[in-house]
C-alpha atoms as a PDB file:
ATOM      1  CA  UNK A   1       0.000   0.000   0.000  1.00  0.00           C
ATOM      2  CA  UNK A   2       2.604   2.719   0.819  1.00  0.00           C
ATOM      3  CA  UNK A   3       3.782   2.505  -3.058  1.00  0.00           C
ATOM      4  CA  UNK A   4       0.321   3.787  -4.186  1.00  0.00           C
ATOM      5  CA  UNK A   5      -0.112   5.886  -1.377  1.00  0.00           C
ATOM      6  CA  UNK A   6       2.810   7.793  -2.368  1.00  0.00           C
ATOM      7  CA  UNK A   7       1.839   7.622  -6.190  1.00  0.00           C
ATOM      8  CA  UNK A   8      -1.533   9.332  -5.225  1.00  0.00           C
ATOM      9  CA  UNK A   9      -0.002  11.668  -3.232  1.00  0.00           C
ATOM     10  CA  UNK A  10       2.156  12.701  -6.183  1.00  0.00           C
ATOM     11  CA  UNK A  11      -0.590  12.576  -8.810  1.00  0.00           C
ATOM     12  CA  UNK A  12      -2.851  14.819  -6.579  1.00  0.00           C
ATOM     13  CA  UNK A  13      -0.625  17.836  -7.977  1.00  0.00           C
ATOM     14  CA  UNK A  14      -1.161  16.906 -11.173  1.00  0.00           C
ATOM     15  CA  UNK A  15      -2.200  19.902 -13.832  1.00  0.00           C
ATOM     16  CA  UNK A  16      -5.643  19.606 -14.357  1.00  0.00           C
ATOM     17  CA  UNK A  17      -4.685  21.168 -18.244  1.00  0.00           C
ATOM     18  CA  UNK A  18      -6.904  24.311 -20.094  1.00  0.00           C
ATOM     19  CA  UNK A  19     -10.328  23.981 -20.316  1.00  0.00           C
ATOM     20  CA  UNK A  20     -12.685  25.333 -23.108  1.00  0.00           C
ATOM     21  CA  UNK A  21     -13.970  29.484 -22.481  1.00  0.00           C
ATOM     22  CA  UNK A  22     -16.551  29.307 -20.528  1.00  0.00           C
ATOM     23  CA  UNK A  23     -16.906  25.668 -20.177  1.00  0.00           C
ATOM     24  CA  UNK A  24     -17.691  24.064 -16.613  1.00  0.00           C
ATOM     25  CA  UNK A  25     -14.049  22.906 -15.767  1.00  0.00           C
ATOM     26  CA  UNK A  26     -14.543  18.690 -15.894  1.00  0.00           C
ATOM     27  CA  UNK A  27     -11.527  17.648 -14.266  1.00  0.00           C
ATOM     28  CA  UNK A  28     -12.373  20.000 -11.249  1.00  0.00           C
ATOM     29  CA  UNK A  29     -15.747  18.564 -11.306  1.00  0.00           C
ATOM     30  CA  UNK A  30     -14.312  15.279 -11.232  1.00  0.00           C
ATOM     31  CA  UNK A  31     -11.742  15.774  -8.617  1.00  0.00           C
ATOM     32  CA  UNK A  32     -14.167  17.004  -6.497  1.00  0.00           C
ATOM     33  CA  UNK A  33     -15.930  13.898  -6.390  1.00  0.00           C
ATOM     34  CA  UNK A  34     -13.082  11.913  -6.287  1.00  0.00           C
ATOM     35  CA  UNK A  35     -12.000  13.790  -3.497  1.00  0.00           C
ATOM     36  CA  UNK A  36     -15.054  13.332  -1.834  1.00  0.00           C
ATOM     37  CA  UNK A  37     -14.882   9.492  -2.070  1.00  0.00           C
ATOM     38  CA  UNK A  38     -17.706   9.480  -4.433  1.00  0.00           C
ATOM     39  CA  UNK A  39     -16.388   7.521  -7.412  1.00  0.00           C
ATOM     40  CA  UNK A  40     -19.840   6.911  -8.373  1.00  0.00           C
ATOM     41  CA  UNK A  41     -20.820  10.580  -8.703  1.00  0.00           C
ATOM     42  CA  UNK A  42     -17.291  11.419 -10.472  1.00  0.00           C
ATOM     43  CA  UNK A  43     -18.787   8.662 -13.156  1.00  0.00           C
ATOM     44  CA  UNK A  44     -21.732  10.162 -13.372  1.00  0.00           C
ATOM     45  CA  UNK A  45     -20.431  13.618 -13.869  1.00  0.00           C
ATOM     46  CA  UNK A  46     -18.150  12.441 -16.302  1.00  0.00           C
ATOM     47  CA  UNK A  47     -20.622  10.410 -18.421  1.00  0.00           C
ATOM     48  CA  UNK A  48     -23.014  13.545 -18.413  1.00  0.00           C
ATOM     49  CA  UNK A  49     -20.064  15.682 -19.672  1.00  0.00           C
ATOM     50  CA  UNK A  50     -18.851  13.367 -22.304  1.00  0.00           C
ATOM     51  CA  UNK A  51     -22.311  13.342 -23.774  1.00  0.00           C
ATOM     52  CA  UNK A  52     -22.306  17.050 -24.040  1.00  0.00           C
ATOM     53  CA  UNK A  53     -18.684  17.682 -25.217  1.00  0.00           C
ATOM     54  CA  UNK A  54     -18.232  14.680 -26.926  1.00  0.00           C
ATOM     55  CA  UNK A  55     -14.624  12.655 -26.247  1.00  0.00           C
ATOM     56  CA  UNK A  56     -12.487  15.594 -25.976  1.00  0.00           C
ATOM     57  CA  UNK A  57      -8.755  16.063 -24.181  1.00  0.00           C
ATOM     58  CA  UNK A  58     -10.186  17.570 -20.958  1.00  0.00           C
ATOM     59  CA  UNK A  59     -12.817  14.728 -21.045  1.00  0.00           C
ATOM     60  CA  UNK A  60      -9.823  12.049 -21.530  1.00  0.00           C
ATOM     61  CA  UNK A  61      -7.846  13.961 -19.056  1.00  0.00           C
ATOM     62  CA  UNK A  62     -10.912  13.652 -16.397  1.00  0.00           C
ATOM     63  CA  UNK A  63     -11.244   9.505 -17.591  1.00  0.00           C
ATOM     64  CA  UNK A  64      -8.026   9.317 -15.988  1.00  0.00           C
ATOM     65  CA  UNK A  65      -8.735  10.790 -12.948  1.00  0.00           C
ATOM     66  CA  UNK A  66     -11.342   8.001 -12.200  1.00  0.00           C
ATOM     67  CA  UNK A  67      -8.563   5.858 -12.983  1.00  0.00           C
ATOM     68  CA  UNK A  68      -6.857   7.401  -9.954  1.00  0.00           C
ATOM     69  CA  UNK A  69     -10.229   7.447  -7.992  1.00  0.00           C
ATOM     70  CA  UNK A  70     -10.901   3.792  -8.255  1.00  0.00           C
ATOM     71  CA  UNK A  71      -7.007   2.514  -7.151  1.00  0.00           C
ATOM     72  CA  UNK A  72      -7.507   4.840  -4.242  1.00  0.00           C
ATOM     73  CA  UNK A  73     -10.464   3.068  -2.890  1.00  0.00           C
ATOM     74  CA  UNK A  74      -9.005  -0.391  -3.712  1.00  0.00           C
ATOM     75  CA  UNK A  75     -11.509  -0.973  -6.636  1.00  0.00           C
ATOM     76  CA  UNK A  76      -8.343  -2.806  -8.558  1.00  0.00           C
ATOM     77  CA  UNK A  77     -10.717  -4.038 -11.327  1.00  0.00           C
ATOM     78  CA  UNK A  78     -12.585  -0.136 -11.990  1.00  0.00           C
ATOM     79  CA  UNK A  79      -9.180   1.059 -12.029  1.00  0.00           C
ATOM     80  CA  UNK A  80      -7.666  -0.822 -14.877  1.00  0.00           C
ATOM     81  CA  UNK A  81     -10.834  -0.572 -16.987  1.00  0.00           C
ATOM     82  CA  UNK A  82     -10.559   2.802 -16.464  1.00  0.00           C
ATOM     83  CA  UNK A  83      -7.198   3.195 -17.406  1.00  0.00           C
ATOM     84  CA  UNK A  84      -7.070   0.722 -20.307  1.00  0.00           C
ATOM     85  CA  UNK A  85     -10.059   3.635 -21.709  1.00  0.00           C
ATOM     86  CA  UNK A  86      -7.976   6.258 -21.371  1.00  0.00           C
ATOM     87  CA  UNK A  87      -4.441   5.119 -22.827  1.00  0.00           C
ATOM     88  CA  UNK A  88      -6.796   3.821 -25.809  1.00  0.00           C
ATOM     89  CA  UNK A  89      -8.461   7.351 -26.369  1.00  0.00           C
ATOM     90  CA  UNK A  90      -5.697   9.646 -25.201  1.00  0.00           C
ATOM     91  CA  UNK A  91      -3.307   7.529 -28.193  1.00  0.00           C
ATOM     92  CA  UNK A  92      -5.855   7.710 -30.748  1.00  0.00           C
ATOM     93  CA  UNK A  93      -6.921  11.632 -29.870  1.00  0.00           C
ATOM     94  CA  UNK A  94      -3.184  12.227 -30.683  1.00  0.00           C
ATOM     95  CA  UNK A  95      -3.333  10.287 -34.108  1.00  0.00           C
ATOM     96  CA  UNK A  96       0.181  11.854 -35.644  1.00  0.00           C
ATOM     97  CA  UNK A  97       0.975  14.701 -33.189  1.00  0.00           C
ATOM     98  CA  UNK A  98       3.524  14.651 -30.661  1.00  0.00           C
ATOM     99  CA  UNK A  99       2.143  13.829 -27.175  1.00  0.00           C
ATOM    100  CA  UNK A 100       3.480  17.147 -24.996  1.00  0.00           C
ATOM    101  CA  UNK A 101       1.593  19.221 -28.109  1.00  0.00           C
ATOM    102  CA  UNK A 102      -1.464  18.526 -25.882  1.00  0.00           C
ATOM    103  CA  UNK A 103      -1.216  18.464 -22.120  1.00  0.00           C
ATOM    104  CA  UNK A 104      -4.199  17.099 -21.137  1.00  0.00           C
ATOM    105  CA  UNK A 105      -3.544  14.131 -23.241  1.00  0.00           C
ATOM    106  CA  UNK A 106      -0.351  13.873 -21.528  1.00  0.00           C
ATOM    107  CA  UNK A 107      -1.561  14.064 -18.360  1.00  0.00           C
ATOM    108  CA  UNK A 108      -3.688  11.680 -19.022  1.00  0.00           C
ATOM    109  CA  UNK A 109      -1.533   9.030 -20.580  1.00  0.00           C
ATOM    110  CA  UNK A 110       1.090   9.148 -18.352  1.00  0.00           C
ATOM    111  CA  UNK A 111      -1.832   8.863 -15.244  1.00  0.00           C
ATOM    112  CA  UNK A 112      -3.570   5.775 -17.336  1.00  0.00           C
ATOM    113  CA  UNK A 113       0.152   4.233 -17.719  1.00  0.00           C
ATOM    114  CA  UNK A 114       0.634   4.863 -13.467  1.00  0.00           C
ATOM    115  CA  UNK A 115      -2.582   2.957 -12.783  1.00  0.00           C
ATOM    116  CA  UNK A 116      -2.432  -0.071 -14.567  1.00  0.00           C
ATOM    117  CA  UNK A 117       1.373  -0.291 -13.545  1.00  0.00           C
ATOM    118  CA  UNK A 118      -0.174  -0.391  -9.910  1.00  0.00           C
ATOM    119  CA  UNK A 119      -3.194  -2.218 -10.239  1.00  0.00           C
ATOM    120  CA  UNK A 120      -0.512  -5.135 -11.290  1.00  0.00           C
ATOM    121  CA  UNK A 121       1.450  -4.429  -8.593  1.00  0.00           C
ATOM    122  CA  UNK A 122      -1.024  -4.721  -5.786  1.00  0.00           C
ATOM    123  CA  UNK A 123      -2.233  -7.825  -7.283  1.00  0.00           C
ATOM    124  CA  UNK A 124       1.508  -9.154  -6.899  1.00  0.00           C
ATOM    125  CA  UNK A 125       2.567  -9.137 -10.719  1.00  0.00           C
ATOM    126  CA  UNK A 126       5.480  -6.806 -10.189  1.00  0.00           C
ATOM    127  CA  UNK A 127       7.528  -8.221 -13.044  1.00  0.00           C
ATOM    128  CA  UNK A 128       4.651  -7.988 -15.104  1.00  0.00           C
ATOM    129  CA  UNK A 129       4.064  -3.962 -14.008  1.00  0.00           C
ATOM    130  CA  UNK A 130       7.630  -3.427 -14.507  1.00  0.00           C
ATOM    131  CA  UNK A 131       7.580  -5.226 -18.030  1.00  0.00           C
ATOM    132  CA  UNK A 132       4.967  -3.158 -18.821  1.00  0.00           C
ATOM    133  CA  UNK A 133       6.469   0.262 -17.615  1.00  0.00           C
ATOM    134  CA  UNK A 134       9.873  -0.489 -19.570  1.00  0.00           C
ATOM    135  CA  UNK A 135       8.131  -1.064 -22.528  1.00  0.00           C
ATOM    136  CA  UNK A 136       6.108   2.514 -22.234  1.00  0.00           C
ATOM    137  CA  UNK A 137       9.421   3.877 -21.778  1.00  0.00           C
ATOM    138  CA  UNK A 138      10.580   2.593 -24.788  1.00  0.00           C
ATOM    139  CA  UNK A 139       7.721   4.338 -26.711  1.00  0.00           C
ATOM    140  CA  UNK A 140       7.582   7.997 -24.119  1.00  0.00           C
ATOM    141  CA  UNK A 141      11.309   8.471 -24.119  1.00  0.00           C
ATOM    142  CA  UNK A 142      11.707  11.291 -25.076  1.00  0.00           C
ATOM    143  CA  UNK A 143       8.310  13.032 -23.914  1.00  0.00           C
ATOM    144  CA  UNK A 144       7.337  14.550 -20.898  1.00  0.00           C
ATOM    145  CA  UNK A 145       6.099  11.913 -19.529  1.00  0.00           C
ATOM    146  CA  UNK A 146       9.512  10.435 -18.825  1.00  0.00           C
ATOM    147  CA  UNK A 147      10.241  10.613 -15.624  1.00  0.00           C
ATOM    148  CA  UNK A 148       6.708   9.898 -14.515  1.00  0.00           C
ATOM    149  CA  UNK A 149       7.364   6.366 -15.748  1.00  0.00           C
ATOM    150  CA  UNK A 150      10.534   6.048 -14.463  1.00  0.00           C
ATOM    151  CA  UNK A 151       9.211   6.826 -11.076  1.00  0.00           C
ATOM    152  CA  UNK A 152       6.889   4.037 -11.452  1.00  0.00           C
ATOM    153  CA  UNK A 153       9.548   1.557 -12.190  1.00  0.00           C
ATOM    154  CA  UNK A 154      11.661   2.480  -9.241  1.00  0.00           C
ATOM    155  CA  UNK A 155       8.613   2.252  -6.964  1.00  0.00           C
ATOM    156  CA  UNK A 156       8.145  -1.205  -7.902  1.00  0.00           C
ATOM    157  CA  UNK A 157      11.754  -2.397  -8.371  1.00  0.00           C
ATOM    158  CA  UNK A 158      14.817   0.076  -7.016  1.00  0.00           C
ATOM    159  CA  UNK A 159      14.389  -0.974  -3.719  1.00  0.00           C
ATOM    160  CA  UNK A 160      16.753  -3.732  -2.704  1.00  0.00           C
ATOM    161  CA  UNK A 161      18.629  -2.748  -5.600  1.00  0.00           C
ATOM    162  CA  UNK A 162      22.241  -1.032  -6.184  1.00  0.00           C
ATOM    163  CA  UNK A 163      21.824   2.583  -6.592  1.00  0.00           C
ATOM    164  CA  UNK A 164      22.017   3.693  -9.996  1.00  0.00           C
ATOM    165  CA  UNK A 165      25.161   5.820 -10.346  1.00  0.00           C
ATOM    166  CA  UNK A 166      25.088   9.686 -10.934  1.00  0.00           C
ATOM    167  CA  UNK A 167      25.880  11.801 -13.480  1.00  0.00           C
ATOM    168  CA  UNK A 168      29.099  13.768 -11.903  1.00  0.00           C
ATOM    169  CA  UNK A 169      29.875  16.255 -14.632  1.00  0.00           C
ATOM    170  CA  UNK A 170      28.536  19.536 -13.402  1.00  0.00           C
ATOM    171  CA  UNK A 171      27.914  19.920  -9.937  1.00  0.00           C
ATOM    172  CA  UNK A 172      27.762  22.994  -6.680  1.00  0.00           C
ATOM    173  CA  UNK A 173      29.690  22.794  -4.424  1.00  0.00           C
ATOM    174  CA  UNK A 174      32.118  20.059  -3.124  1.00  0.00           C
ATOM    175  CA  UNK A 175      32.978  17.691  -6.236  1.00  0.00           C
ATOM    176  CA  UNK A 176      30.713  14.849  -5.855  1.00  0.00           C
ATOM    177  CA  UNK A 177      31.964  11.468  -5.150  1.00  0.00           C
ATOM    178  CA  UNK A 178      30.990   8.266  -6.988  1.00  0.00           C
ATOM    179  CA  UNK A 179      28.555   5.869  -5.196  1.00  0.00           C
ATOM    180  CA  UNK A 180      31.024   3.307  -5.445  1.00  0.00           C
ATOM    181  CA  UNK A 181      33.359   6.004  -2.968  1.00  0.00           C
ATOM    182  CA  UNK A 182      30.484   6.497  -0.250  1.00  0.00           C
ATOM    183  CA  UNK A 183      29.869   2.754   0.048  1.00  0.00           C
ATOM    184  CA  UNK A 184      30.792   2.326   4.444  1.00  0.00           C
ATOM    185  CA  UNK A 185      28.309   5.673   4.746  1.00  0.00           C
ATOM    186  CA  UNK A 186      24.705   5.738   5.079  1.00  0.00           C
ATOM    187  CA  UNK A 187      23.929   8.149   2.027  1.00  0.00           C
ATOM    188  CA  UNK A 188      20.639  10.279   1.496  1.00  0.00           C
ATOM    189  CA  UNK A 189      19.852  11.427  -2.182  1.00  0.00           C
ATOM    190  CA  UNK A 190      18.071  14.176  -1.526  1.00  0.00           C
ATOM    191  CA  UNK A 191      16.745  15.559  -5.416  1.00  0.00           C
ATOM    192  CA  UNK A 192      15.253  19.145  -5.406  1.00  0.00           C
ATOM    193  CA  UNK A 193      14.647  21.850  -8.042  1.00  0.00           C
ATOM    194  CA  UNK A 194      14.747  25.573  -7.719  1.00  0.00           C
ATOM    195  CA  UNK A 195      11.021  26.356  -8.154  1.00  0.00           C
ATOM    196  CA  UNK A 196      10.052  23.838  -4.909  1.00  0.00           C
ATOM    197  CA  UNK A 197       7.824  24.760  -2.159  1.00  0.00           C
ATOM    198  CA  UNK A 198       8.496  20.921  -0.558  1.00  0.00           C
ATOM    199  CA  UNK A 199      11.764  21.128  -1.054  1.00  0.00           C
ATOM    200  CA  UNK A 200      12.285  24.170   1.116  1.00  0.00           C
ATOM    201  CA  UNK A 201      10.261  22.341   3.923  1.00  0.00           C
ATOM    202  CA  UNK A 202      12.387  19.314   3.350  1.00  0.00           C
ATOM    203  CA  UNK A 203      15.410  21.089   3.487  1.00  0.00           C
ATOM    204  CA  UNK A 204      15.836  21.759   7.116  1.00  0.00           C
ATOM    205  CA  UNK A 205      14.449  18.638   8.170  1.00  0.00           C
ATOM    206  CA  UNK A 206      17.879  16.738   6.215  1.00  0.00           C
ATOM    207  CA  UNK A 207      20.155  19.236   7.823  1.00  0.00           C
ATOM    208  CA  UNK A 208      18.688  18.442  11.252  1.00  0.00           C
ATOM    209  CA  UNK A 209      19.314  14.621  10.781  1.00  0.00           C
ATOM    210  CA  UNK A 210      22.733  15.207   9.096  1.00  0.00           C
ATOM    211  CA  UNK A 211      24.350  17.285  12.058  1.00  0.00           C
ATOM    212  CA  UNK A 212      22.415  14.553  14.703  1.00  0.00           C
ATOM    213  CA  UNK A 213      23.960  11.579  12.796  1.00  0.00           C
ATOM    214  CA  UNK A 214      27.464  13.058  10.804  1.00  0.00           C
ATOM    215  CA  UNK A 215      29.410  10.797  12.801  1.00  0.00           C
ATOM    216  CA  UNK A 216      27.690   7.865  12.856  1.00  0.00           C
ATOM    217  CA  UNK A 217      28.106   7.789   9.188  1.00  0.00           C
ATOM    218  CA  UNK A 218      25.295   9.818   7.708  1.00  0.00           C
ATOM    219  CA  UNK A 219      25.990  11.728   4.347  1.00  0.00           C
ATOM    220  CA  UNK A 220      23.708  13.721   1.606  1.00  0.00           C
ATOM    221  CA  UNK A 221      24.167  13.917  -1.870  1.00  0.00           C
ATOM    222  CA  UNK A 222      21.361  16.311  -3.360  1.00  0.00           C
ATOM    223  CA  UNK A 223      20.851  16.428  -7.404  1.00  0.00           C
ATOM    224  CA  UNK A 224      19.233  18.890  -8.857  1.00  0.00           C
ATOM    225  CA  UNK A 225      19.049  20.032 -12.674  1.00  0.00           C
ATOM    226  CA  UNK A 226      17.770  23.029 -14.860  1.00  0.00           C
ATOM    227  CA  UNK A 227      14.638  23.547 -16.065  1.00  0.00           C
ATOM    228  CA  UNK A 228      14.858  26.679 -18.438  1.00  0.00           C
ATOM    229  CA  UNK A 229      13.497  29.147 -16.000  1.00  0.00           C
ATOM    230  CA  UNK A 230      14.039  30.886 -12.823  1.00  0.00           C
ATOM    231  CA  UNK A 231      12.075  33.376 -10.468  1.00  0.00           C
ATOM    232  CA  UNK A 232       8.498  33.945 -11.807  1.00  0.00           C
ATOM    233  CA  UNK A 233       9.103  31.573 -14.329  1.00  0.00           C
ATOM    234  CA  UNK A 234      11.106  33.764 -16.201  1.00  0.00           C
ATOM    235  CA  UNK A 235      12.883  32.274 -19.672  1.00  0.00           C
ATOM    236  CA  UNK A 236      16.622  31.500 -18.298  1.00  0.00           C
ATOM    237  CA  UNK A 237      19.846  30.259 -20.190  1.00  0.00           C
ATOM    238  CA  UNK A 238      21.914  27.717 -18.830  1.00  0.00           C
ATOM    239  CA  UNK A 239      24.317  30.050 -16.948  1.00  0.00           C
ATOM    240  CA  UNK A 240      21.804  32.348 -15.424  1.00  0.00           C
ATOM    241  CA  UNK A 241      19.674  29.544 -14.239  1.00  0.00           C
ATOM    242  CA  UNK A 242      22.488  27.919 -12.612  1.00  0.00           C
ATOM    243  CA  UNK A 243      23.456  31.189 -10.687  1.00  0.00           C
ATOM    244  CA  UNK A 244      20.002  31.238  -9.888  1.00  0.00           C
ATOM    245  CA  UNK A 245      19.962  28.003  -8.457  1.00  0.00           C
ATOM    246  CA  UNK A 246      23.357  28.726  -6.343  1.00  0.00           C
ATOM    247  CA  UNK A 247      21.091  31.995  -4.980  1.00  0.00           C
ATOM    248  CA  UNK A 248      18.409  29.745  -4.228  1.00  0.00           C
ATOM    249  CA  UNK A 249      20.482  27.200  -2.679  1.00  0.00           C
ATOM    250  CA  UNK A 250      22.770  29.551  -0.482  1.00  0.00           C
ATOM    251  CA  UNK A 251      19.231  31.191   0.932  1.00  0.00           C
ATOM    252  CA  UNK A 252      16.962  28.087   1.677  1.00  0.00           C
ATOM    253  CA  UNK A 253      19.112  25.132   1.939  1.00  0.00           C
ATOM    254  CA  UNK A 254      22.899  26.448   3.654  1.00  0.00           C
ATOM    255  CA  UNK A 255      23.801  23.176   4.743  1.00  0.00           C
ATOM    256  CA  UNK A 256      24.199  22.154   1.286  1.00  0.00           C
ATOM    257  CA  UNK A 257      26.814  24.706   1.073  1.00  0.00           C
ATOM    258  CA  UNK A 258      29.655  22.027   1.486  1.00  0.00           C
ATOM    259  CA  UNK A 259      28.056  19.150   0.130  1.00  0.00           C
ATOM    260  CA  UNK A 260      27.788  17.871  -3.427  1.00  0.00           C
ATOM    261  CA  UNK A 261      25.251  19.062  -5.586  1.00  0.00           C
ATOM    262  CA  UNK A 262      25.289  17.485  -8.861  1.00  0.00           C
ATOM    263  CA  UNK A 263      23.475  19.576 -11.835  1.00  0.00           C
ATOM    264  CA  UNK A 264      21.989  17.120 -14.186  1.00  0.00           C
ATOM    265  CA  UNK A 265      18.771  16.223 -15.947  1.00  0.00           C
ATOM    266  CA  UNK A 266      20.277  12.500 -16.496  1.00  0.00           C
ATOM    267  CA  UNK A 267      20.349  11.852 -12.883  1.00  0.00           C
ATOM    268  CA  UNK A 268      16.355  12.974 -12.205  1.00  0.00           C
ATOM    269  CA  UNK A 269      15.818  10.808 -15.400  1.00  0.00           C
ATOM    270  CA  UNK A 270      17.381   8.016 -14.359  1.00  0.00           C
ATOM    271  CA  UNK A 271      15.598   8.300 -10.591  1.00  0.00           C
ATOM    272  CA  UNK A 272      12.162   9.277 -12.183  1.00  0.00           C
ATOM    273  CA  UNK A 273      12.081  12.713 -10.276  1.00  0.00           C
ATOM    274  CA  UNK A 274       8.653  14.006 -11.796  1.00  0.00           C
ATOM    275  CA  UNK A 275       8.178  15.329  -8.748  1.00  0.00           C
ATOM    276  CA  UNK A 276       9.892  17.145  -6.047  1.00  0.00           C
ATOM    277  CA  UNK A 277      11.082  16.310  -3.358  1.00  0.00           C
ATOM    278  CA  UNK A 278      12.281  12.707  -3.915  1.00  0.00           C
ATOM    279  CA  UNK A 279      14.424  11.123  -1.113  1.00  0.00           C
ATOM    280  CA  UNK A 280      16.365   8.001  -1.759  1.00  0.00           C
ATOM    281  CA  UNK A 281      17.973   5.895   1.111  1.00  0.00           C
ATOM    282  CA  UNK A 282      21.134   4.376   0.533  1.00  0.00           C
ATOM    283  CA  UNK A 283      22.118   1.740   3.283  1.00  0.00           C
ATOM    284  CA  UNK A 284      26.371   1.110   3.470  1.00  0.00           C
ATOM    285  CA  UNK A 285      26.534  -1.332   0.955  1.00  0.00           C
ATOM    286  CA  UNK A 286      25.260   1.064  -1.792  1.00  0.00           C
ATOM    287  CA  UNK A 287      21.665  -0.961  -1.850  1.00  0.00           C
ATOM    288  CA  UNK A 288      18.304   1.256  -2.291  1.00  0.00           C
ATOM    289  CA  UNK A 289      16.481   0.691   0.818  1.00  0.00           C
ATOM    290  CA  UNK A 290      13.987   3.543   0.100  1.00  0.00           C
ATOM    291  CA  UNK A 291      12.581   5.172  -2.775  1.00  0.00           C
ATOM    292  CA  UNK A 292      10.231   8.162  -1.476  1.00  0.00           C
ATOM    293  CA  UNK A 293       8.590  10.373  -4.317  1.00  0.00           C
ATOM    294  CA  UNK A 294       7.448  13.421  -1.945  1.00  0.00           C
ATOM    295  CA  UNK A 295       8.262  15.318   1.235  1.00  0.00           C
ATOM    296  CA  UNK A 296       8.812  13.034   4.316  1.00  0.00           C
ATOM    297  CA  UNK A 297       8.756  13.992   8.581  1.00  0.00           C
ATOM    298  CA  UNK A 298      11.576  14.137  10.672  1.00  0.00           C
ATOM    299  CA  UNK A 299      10.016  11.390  12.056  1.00  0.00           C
ATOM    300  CA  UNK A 300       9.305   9.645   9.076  1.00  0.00           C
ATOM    301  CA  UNK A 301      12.606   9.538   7.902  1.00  0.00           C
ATOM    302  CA  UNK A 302      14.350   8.937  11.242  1.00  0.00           C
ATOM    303  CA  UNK A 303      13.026   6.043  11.323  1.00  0.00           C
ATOM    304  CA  UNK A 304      14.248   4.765   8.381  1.00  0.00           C
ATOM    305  CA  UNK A 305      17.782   5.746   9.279  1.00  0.00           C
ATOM    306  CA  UNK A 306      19.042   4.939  12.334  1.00  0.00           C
ATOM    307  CA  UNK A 307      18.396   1.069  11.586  1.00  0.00           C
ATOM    308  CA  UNK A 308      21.252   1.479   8.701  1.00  0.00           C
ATOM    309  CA  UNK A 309      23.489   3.551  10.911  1.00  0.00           C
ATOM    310  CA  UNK A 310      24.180   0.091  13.449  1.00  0.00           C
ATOM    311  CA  UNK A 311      26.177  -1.274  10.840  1.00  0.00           C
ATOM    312  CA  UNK A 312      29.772  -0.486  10.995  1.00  0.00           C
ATOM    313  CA  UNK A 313      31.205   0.661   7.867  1.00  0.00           C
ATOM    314  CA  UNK A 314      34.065  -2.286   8.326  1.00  0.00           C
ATOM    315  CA  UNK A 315      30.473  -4.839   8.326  1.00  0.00           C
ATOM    316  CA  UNK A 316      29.323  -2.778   4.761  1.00  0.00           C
ATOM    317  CA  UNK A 317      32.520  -3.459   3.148  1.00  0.00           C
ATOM    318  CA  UNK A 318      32.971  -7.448   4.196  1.00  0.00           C
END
């Protein structure tokens, strides 16, 4: 359960995407209902606005969201029939144009992808979910939708895993070591981006649990990358952004000051950041022991700590 808890919690900032002038705004409508635990009355909305609108993106976009409705109150079977719609409509409302040219339909997609990757899962066929995700990757590489399937496969597979190595060719700060280097240390990836409300509350929490538990073997590595922006959302090139990020990270996050920051779009790939904060525990042998899409407690992630800090570093390396 705490796999799609965590998915939900992520997809509950999803865009809802633009809505006709005028028009009664589905999704929202939807949501609502959703939010309300009413999956019934989200299906009845939805069928009432499909009949007036016809099968439109914001109608696709809102299928999925039942999708997401149904998996959150355990309805396993709902959910995938859901889903299965809405990859089926969202691909053939796209016909020949490139899936970010319409973000509702990416939305969508990459929501109808999430769902039937966890219905699988919570009816034990992870190697089949994971099958499944890698070959949607294979077809969504290069879209925005990325990540969000990337995500997906760690959630069902990274843990008990080695960590993926990191992209060390740009970085803030300290030069970062290799994984291989911090094996004998208890390692927190901690990824973040600029623009990050989470983050900042994150931030403070790390650098609480780093100066309790330094010397017992604790380190942070926190990846970030560029996103073609900065304040406001401003257009940025790559050397202004990155000054903007070192402003950003010298104001809200100061313990990072002397700790490696690598500065690459690779490494939020390859850890399916699509959304920020994402924490990943590393125990001293360089094995995933947690893969945690969204902001966690002090408590939270205490707890998943100090277990891995009782091993000695000469244990880790026998």
């Amino acid at each position: 359960m705490r796999v799609c808890l965590v998915l939900l919690g992520v997809l509950a900032a999803a865009p809802a995407g633009a809505q006709p002038s005028g028009a009664i705004d589905v999704v929202t409508e939807v949501r609502a209902a959703i939010g309300a635990h009413d999956l019934d009355r989200a299906d009845a909305i939805f069928a009432s606005r499909r009949a007036e609108r016809g099968t439109t993106p914001e109608i696709i976009e809102a299928l999925s969201w039942l999708g997401r409705g149904a998996l959150a109150e355990n309805q396993l079977d709902r959910a995938n029939r859901y889903a299965r719609e809405t990859q089926q409509l969202a691909v053939a409302s796209l016909g020949r144009r490139a899936l970010d040219s319409v973000p509702s339909l990416a939305t969508a997609l990459g929501a109808s992808i999430e769902v039937q990757a966890q219905v699988q899962g919570q009816r034990g066929q992870r190697s089949d979910a994971v099958y499944f995700l890698q070959r949607q990757l294979e077809i969504y590489k290069d879209t925005s939708i990325h990540k969000r399937i990337q995500k997906n496969v760690n959630l069902l597979s990274l843990e008990g895993q080695p960590a993926p190595a990191l992209d060390r060719s740009e970085f803030l700060g300290a030069p970062p070591p290799s994984l291989e280097a911090l094996k004998g240390k208890v390692l927190v990836l901690f990824f973040w981006a600029h623009w990050c409300p989470d983050c900042k509350i994150q931030g403070p929490i790390l650098a609480e649990l780093l100066a309790k538990y330094r010397t017992q073997g604790l380190t942070v590595v926190a990846p970030t990358q560029r996103f073609g922006y900065v304040a406001g959302g401003a257009p940025a090139g790559p050397d202004e952004e990155l000054r903007y990020i070192v402003q950003v990270r010298d104001k809200y996050y100061g313990f990072l000051a002397d700790l490696p920051v690598p500065v690459s779009e690779a490494n939020h790939q390859l850890y399916g950041v699509s959304s920020t904060p994402t924490v990943v525990l590393v125990d001293r042998n360089g094995i995933v022991k947690l893969y945690h899409p969204g902001r966690m407690t002090n408590e939270e992630l205490e707890q998943q700590i100090r277990p891995l800090l009782t091993s000695s570093s000469a244990e880790a390396r026998n």
